[in-house]
N, C-alpha and C. Protein backbone atom coordinates (compact mmCIF):
# COMPACT_ATOMS: atom_id res chain seq x y z
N UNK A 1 164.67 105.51 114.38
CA UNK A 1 163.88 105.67 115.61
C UNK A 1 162.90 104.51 115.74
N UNK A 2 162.90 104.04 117.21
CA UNK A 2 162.20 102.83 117.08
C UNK A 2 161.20 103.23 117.92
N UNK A 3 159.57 102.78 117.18
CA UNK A 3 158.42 102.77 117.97
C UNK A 3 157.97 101.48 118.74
N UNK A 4 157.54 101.98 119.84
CA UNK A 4 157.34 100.74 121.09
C UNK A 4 156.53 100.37 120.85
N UNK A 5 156.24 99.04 120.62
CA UNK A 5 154.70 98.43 119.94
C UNK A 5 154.05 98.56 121.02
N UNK A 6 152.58 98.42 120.75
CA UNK A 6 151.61 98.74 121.27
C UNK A 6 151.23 97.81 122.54
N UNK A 7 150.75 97.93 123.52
CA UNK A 7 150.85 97.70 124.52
C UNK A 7 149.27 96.78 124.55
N UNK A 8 148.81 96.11 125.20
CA UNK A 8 147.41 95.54 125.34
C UNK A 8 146.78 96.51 126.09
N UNK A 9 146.94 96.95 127.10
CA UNK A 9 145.99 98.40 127.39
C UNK A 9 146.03 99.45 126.67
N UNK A 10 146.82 99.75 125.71
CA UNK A 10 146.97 101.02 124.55
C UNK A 10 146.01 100.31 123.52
N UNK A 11 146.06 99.32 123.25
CA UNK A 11 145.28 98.78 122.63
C UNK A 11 143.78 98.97 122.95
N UNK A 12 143.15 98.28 124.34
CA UNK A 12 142.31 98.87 124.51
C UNK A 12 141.20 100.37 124.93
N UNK A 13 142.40 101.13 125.11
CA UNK A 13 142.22 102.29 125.25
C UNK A 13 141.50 102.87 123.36
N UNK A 14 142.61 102.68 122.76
CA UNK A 14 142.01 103.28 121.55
C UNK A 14 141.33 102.54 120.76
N UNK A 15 140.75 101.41 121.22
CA UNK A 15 139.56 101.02 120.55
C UNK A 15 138.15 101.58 121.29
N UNK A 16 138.47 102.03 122.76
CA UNK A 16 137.61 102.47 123.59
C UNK A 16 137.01 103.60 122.84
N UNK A 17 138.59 104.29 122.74
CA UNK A 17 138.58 105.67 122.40
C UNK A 17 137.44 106.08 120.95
N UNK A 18 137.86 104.98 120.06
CA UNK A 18 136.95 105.11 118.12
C UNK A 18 136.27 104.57 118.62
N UNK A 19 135.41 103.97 119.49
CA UNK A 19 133.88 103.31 119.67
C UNK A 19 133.15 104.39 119.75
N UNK A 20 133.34 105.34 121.33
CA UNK A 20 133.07 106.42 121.44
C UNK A 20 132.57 107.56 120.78
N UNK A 21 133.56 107.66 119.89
CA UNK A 21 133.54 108.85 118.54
C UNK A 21 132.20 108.32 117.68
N UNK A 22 132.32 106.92 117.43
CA UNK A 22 131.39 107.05 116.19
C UNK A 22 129.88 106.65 117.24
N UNK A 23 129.92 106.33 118.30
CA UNK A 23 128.39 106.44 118.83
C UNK A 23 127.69 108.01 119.02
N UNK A 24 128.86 108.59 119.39
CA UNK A 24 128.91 110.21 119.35
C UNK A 24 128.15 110.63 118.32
N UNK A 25 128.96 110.32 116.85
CA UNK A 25 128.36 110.70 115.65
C UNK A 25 127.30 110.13 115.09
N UNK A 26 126.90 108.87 115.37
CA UNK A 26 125.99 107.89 114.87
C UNK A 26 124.62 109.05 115.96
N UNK A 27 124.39 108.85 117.15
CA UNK A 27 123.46 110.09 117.84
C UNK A 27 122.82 111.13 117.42
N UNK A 28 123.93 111.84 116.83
CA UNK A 28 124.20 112.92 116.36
C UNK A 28 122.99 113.52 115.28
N UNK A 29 123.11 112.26 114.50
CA UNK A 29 122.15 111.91 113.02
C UNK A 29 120.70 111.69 113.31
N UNK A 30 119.77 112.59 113.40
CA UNK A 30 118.74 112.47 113.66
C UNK A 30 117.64 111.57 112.58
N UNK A 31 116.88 110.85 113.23
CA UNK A 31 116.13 109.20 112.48
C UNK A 31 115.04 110.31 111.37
N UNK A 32 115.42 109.42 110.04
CA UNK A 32 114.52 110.37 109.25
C UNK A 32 112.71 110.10 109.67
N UNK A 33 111.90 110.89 109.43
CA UNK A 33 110.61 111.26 109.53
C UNK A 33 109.55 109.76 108.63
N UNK A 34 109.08 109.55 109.79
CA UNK A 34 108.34 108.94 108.90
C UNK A 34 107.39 109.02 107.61
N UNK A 35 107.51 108.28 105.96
CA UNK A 35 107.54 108.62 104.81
C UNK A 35 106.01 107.76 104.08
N UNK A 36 105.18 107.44 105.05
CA UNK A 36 103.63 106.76 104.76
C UNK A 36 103.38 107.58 104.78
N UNK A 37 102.53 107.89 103.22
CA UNK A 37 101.55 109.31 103.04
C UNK A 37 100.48 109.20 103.82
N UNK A 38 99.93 107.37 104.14
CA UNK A 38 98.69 107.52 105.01
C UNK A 38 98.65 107.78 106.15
N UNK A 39 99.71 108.19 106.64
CA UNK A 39 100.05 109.02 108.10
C UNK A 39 100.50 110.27 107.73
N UNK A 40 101.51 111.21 106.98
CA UNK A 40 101.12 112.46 106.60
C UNK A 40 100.11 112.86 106.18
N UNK A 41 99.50 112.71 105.15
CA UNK A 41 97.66 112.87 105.19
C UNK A 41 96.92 112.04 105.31
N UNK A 42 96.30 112.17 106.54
CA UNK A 42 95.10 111.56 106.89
C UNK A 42 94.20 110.99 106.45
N UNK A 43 93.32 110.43 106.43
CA UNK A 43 91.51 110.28 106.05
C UNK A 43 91.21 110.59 107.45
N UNK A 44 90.33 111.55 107.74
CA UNK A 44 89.93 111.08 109.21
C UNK A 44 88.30 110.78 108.70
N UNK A 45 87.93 109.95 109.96
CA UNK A 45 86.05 109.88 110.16
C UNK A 45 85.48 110.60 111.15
N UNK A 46 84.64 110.67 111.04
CA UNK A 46 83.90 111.69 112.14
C UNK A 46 82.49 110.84 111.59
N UNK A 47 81.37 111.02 113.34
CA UNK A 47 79.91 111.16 113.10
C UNK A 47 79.50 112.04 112.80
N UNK A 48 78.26 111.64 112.26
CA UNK A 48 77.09 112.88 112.54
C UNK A 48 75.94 112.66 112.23
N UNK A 49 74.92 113.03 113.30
CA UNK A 49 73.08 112.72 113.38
C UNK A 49 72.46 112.99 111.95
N UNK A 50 71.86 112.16 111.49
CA UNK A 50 71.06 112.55 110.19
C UNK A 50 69.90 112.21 110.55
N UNK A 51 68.68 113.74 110.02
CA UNK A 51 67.62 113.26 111.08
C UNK A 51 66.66 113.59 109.55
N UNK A 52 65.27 113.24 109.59
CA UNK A 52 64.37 113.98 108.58
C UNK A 52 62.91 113.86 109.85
N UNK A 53 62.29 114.41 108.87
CA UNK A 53 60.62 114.78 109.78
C UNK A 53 59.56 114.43 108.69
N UNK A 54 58.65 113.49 108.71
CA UNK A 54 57.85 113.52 107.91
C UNK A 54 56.24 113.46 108.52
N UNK A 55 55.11 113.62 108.24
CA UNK A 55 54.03 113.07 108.65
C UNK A 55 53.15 112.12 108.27
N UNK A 56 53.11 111.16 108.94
CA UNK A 56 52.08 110.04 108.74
C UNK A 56 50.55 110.03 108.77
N UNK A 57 50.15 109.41 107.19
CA UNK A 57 48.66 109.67 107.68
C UNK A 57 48.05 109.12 108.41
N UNK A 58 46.65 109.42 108.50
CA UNK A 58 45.69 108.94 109.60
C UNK A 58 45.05 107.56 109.31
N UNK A 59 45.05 107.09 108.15
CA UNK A 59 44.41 106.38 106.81
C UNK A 59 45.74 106.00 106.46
N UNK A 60 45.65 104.42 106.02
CA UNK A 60 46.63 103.80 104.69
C UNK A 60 47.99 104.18 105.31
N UNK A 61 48.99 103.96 103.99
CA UNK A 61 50.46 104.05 104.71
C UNK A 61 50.80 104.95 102.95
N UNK A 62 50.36 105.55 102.33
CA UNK A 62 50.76 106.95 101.69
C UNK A 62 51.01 107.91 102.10
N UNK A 63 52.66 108.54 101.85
CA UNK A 63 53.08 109.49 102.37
C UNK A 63 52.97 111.00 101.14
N UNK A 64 52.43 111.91 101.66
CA UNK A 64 52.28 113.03 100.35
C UNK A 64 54.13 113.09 100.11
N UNK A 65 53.74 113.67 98.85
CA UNK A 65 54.61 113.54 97.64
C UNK A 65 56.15 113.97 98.20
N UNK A 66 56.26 115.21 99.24
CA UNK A 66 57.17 115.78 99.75
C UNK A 66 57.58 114.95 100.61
N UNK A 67 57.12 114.53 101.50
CA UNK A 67 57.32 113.48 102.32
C UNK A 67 57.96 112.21 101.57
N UNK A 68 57.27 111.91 100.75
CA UNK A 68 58.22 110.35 100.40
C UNK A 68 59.45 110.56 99.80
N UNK A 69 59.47 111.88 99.09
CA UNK A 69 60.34 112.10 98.13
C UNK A 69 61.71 112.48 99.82
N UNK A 70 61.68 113.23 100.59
CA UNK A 70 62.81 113.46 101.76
C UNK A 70 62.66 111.97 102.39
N UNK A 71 61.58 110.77 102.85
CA UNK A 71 62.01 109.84 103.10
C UNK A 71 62.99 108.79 102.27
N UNK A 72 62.71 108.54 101.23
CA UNK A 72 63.61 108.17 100.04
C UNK A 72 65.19 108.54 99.82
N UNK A 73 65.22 109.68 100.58
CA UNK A 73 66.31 110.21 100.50
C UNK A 73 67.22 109.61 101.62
N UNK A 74 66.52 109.55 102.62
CA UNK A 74 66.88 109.83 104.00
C UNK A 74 67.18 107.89 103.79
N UNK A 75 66.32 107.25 103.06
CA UNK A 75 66.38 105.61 103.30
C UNK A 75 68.21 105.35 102.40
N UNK A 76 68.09 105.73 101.31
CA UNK A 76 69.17 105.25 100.73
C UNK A 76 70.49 106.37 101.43
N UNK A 77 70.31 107.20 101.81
CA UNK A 77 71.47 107.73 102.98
C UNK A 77 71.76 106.52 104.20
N UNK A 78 70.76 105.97 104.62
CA UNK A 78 71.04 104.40 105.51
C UNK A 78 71.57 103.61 105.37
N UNK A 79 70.75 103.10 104.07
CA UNK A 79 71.48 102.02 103.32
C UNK A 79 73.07 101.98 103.20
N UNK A 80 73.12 103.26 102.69
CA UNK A 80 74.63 103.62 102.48
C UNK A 80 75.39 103.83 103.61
N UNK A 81 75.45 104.27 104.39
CA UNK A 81 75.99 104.90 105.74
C UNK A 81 75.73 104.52 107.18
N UNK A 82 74.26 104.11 106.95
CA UNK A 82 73.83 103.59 108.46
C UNK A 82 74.81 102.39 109.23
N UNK A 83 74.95 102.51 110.31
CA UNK A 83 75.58 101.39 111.38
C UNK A 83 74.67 101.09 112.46
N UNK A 84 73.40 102.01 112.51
CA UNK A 84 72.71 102.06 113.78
C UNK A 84 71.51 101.77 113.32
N UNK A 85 70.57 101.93 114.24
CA UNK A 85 69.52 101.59 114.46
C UNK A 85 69.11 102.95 114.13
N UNK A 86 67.58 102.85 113.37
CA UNK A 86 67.05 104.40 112.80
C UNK A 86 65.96 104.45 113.84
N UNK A 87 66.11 105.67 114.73
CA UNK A 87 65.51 106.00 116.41
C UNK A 87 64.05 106.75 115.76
N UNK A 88 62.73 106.20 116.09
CA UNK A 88 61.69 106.89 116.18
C UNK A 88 61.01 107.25 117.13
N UNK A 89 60.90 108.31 116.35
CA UNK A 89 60.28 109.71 118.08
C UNK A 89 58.39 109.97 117.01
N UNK A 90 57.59 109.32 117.34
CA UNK A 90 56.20 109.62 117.22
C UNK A 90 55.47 109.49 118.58
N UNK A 91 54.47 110.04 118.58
CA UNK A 91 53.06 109.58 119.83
C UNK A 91 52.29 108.72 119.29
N UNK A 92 52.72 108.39 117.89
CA UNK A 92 51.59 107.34 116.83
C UNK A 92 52.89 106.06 116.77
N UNK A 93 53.32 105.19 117.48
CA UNK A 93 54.88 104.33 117.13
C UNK A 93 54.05 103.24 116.16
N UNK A 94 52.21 102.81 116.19
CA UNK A 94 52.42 101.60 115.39
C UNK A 94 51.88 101.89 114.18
N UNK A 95 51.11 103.50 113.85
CA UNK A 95 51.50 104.04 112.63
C UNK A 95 52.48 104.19 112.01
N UNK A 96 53.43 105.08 112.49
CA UNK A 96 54.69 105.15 112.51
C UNK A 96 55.13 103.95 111.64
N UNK A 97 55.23 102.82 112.75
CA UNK A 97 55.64 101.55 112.36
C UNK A 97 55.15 100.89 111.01
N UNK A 98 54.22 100.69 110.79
CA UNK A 98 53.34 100.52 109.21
C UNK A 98 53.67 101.11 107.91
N UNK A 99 53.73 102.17 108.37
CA UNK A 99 54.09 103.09 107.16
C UNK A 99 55.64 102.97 106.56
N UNK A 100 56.62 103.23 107.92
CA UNK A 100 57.73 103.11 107.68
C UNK A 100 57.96 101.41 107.33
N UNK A 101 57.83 100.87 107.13
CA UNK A 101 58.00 99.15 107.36
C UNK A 101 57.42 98.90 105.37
N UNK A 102 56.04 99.74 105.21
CA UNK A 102 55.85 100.09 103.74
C UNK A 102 56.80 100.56 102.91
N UNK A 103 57.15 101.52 103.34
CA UNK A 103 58.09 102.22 102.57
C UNK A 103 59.51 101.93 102.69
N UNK A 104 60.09 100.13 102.92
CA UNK A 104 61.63 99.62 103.13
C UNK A 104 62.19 99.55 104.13
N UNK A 105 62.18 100.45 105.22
CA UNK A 105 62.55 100.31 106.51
C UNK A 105 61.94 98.61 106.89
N UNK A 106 63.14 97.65 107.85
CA UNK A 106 62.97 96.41 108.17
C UNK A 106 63.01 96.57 109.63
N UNK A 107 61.99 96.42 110.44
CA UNK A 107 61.37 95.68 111.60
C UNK A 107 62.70 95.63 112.53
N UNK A 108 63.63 94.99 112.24
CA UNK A 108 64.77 94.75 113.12
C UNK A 108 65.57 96.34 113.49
N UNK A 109 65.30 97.29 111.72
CA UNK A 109 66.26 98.70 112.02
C UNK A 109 65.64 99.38 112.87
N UNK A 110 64.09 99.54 113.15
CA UNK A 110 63.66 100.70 114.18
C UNK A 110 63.59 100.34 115.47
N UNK A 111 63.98 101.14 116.23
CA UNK A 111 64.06 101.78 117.44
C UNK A 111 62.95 102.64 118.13
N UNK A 112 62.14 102.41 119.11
CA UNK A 112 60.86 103.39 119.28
C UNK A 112 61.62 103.96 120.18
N UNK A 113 61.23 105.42 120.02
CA UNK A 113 61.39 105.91 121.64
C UNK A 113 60.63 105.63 122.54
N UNK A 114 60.68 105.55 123.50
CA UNK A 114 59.92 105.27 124.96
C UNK A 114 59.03 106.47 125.12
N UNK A 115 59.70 107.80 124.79
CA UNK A 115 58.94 108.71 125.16
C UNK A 115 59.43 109.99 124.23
N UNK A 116 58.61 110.95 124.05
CA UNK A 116 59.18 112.23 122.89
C UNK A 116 57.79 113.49 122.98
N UNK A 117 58.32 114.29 122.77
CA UNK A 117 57.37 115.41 122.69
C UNK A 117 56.96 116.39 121.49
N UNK A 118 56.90 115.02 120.42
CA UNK A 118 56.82 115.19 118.56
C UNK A 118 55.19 115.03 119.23
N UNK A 119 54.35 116.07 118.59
CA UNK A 119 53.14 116.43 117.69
C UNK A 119 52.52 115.37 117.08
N UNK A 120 51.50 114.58 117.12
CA UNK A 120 51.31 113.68 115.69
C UNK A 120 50.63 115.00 114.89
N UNK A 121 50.44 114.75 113.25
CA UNK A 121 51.00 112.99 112.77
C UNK A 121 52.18 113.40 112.66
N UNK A 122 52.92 114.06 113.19
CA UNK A 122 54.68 113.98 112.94
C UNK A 122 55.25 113.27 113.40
N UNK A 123 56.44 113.25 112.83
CA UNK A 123 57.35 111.79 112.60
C UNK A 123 59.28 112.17 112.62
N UNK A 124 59.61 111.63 113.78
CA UNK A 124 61.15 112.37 113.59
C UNK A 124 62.16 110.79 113.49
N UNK A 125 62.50 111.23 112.52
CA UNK A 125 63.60 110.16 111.91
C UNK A 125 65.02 110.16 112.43
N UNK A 126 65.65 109.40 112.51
CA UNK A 126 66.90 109.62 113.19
C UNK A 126 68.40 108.47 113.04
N UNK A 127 69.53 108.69 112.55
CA UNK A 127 70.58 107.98 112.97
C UNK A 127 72.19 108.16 112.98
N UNK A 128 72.56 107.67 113.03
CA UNK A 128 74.17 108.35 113.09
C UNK A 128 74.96 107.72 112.42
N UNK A 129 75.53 108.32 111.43
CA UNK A 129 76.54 108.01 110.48
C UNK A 129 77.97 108.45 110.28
N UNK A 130 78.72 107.89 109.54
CA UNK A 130 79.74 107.95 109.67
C UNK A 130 80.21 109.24 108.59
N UNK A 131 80.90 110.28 108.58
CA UNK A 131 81.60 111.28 108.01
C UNK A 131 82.92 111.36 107.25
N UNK A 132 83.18 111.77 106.36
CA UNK A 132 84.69 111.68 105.94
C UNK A 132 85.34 113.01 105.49
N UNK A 133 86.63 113.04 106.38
CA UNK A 133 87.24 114.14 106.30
C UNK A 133 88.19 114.35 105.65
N UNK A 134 88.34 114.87 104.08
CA UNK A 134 89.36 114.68 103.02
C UNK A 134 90.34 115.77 103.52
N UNK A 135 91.54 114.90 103.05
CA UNK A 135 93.25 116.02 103.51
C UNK A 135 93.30 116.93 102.62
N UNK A 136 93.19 117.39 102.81
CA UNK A 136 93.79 118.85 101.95
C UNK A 136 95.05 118.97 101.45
N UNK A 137 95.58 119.09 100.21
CA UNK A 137 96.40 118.93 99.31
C UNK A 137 96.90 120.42 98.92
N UNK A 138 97.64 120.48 98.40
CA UNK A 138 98.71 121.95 97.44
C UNK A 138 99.42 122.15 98.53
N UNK A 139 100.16 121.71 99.59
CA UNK A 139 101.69 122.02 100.28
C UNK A 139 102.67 121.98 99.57
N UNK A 140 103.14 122.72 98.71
CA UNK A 140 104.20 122.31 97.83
C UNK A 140 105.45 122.88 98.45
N UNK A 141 105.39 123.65 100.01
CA UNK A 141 106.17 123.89 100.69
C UNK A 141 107.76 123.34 100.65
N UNK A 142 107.72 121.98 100.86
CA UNK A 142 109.05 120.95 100.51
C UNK A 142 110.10 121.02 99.20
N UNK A 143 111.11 121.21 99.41
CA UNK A 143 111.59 121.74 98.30
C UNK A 143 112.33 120.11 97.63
N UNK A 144 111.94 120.42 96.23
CA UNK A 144 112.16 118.95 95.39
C UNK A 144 113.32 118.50 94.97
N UNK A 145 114.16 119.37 95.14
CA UNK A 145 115.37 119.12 94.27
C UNK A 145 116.57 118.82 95.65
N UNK A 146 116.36 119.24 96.52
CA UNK A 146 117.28 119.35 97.92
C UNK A 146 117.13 118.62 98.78
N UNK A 147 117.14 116.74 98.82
CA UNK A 147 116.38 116.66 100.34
C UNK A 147 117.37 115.42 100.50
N UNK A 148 118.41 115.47 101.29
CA UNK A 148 119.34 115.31 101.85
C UNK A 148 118.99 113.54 102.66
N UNK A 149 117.54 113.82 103.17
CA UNK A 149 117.12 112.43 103.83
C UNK A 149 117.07 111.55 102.56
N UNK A 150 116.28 111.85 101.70
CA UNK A 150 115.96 110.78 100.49
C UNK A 150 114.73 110.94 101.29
N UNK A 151 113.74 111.81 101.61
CA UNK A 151 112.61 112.05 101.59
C UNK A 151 111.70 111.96 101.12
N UNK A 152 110.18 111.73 100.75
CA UNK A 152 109.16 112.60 99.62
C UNK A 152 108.75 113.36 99.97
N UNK A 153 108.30 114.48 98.89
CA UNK A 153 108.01 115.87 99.19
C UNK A 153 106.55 115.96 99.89
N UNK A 154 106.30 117.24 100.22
CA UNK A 154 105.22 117.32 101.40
C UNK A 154 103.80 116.93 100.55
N UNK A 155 103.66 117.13 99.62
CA UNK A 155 102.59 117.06 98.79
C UNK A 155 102.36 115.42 98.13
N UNK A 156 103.02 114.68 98.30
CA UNK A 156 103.44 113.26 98.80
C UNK A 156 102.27 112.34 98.50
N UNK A 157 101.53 111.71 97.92
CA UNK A 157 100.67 110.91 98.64
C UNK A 157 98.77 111.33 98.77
N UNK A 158 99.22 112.55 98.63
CA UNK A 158 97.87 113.48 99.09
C UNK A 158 96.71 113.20 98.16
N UNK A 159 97.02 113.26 97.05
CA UNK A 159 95.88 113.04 95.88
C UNK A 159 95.34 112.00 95.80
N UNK A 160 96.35 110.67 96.06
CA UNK A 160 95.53 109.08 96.30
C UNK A 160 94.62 109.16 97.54
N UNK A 161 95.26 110.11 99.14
CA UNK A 161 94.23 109.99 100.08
C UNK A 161 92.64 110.92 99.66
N UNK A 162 93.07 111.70 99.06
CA UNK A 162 91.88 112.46 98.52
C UNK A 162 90.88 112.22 97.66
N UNK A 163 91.39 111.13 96.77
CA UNK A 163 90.30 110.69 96.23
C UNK A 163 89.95 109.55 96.94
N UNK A 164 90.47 108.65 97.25
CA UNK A 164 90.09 107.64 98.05
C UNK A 164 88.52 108.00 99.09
N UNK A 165 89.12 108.91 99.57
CA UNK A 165 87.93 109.62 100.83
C UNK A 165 86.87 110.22 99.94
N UNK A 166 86.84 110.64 98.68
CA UNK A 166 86.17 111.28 97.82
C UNK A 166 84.63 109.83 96.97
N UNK A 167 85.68 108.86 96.98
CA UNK A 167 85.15 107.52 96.31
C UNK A 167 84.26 107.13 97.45
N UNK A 168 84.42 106.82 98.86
CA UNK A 168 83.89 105.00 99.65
C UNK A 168 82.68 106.06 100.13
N UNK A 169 82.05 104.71 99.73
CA UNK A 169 80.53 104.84 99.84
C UNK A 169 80.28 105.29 101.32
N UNK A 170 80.84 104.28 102.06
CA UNK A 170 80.43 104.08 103.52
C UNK A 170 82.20 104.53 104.30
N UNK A 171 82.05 106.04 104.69
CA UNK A 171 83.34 106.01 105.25
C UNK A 171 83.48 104.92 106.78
N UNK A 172 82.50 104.87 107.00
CA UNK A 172 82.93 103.63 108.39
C UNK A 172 83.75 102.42 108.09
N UNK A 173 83.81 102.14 106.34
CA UNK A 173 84.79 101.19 105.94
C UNK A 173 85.86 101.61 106.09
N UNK A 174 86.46 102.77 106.43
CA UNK A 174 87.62 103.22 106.56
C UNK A 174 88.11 102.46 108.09
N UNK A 175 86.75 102.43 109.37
CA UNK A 175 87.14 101.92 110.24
C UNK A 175 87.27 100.96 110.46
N UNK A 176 86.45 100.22 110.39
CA UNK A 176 86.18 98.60 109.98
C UNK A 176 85.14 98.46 109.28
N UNK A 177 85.13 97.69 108.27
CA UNK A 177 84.68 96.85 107.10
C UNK A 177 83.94 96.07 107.36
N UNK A 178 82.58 96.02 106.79
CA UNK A 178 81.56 95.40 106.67
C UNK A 178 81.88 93.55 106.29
N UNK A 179 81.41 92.76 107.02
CA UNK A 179 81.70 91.26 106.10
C UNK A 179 81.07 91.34 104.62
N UNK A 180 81.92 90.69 103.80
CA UNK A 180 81.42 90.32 102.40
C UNK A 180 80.03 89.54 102.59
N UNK A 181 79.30 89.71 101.44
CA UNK A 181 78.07 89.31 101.49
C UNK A 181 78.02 88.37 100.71
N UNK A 182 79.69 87.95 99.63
CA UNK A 182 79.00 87.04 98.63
C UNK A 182 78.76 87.12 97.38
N UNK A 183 78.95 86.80 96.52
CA UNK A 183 78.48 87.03 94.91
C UNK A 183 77.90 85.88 95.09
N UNK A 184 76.56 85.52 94.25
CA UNK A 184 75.73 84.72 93.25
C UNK A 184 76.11 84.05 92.48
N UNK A 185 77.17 82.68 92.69
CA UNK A 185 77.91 81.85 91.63
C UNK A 185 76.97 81.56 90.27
N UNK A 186 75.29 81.33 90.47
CA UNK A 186 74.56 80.74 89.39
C UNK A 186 74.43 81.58 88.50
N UNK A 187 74.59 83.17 89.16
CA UNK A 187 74.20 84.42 88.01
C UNK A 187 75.44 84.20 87.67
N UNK A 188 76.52 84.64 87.90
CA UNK A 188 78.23 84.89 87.56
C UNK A 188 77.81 83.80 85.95
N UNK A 189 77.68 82.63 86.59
CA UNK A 189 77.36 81.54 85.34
C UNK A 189 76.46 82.02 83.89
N UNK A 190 75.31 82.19 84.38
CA UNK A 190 74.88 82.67 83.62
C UNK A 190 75.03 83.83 82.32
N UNK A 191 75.67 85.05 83.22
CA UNK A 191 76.29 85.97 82.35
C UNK A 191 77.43 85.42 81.53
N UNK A 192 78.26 84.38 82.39
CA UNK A 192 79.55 84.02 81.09
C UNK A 192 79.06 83.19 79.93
N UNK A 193 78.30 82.12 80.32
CA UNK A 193 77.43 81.18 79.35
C UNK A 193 77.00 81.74 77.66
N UNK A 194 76.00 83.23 79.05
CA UNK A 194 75.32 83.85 77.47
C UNK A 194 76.57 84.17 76.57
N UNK A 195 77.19 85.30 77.14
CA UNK A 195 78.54 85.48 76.69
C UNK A 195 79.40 84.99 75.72
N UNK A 196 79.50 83.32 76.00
CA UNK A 196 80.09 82.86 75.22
C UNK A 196 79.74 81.59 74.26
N UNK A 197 78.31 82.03 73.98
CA UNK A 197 77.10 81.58 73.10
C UNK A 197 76.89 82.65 72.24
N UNK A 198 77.35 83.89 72.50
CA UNK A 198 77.18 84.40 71.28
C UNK A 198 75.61 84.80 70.79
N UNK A 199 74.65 84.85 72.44
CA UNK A 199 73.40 85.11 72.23
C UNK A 199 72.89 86.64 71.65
N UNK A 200 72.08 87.10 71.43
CA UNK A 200 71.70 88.28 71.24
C UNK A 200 70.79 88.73 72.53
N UNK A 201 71.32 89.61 72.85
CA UNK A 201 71.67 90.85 73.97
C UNK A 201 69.91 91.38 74.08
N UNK A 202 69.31 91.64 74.85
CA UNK A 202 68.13 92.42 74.71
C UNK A 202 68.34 94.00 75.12
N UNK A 203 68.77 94.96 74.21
CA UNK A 203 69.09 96.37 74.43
C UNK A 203 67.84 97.50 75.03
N UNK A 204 66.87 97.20 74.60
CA UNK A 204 65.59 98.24 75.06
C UNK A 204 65.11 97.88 74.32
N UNK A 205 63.75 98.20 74.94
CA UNK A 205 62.13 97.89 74.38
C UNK A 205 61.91 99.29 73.44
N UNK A 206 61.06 98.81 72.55
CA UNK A 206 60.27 99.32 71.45
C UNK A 206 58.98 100.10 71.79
N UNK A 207 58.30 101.00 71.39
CA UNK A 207 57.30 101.57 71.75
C UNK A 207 56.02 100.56 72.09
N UNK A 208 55.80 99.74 71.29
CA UNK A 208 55.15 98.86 71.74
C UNK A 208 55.40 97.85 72.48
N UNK A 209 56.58 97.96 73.34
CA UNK A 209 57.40 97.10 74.40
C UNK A 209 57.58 95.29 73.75
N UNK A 210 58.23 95.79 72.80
CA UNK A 210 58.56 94.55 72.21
C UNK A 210 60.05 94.94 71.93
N UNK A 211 61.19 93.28 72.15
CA UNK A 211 62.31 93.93 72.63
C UNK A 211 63.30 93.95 71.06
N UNK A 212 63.91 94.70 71.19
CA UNK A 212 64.92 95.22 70.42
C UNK A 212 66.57 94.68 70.48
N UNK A 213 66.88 93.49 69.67
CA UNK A 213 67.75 92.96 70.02
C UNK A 213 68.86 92.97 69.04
N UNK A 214 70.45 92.71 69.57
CA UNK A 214 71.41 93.37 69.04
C UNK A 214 72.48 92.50 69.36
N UNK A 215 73.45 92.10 68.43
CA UNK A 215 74.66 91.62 69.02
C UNK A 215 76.00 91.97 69.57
């Protein structure tokens, strides 16, 4: 029995025909999930107002003991976190100003209000910082042994975003990053020098503050 060779339109017919099929099936196959843990769990940031209240005296720029001890607090929360300007609400702004300017606050960070309905000698502190919102971890939902994509499991990733958000000082580095400030090439020097001189170390002072040295 003799078969009729193939014809140039039979030809293109059934190449038409297997193109078809496998775009069909290629469709079909849904695109696996995207597999960056830093997009399955998050870091998110969020603000939020950090305010304190202290009173300024009438006299000098000494704040009683309670007072310096919540300003102190409230300063190195800035240091660390601040992006803004720290907003003062007094009816006293160049007391205000003195005291706070004593106690580390710099001239350029405050902000007066124009106007406020704070009491002297009270004193309302104010600025907005940045928040960090750690992912929450234990989904062990995903099953480990079965995953057909070549997946990672749901729990994925989670513990590096969690501590990460747990560690940075300043979550606004999460948004954008502060410029480098620089290391001190002459100190860097110095420390390797001693180092590798083989000097003796000054460990702590002695009761009579004479130093105590050690190699």
């Amino acid at each position: 029995m003799n078969i009729p060779p193939l014809t140039h339109l039979s030809r293109f017919l059934m190449a038409a025909f297997v193109a078809v099929n496998l775009a069909a099936c290629t469709s079909s196959i849904s695109k696996p999930e995207s597999v960056d843990y830093r997009q399955t769990h998050k870091i998110k940031v969020t603000s939020e107002q950090v305010t304190v209240s202290i009173s300024v005296p009438f006299e000098g720029t000494s704040l009683s003991p309670g007072d310096a001890s919540r300003f102190k607090a409230f300063l190195r929360d800035y240091v660390q976190r601040g992006r803004t300007m720290v907003t003062v609400e007094s009816t006293q702004p160049r007391r205000a100003r003195e005291v706070l300017l004593a106690y580390g606050l710099r001239d350029g960070e405050l902000f007066i209000a124009s106007s406020t309905t704070i009491k002297a000698p009270n004193v309302i502190l104010s600025f907005t910082a940045n928040e960090v919102i750690s992912p929450e971890c234990g989904d062990w939902t995903g099953e480990p042994s079965y995953t057909p994509s070549n997946g990672p499991h749901t729990n994925f990733g989670c513990s590096i975003q969690r501590n990460i958000s747990k560690m940075v000082s300043d979550p606004g580095d999460l948004i954008q990053s502060q410029p480098a400030s620089g290391g001190n090439a002459s100190r860097s020097d110095v420390g390797i020098f001693t180092h590798q001189s083989g000097a003796p170390k000054v460990r702590l002072l002695d009761s009579q503050g004479a130093a105590i040295t050690g190699n």
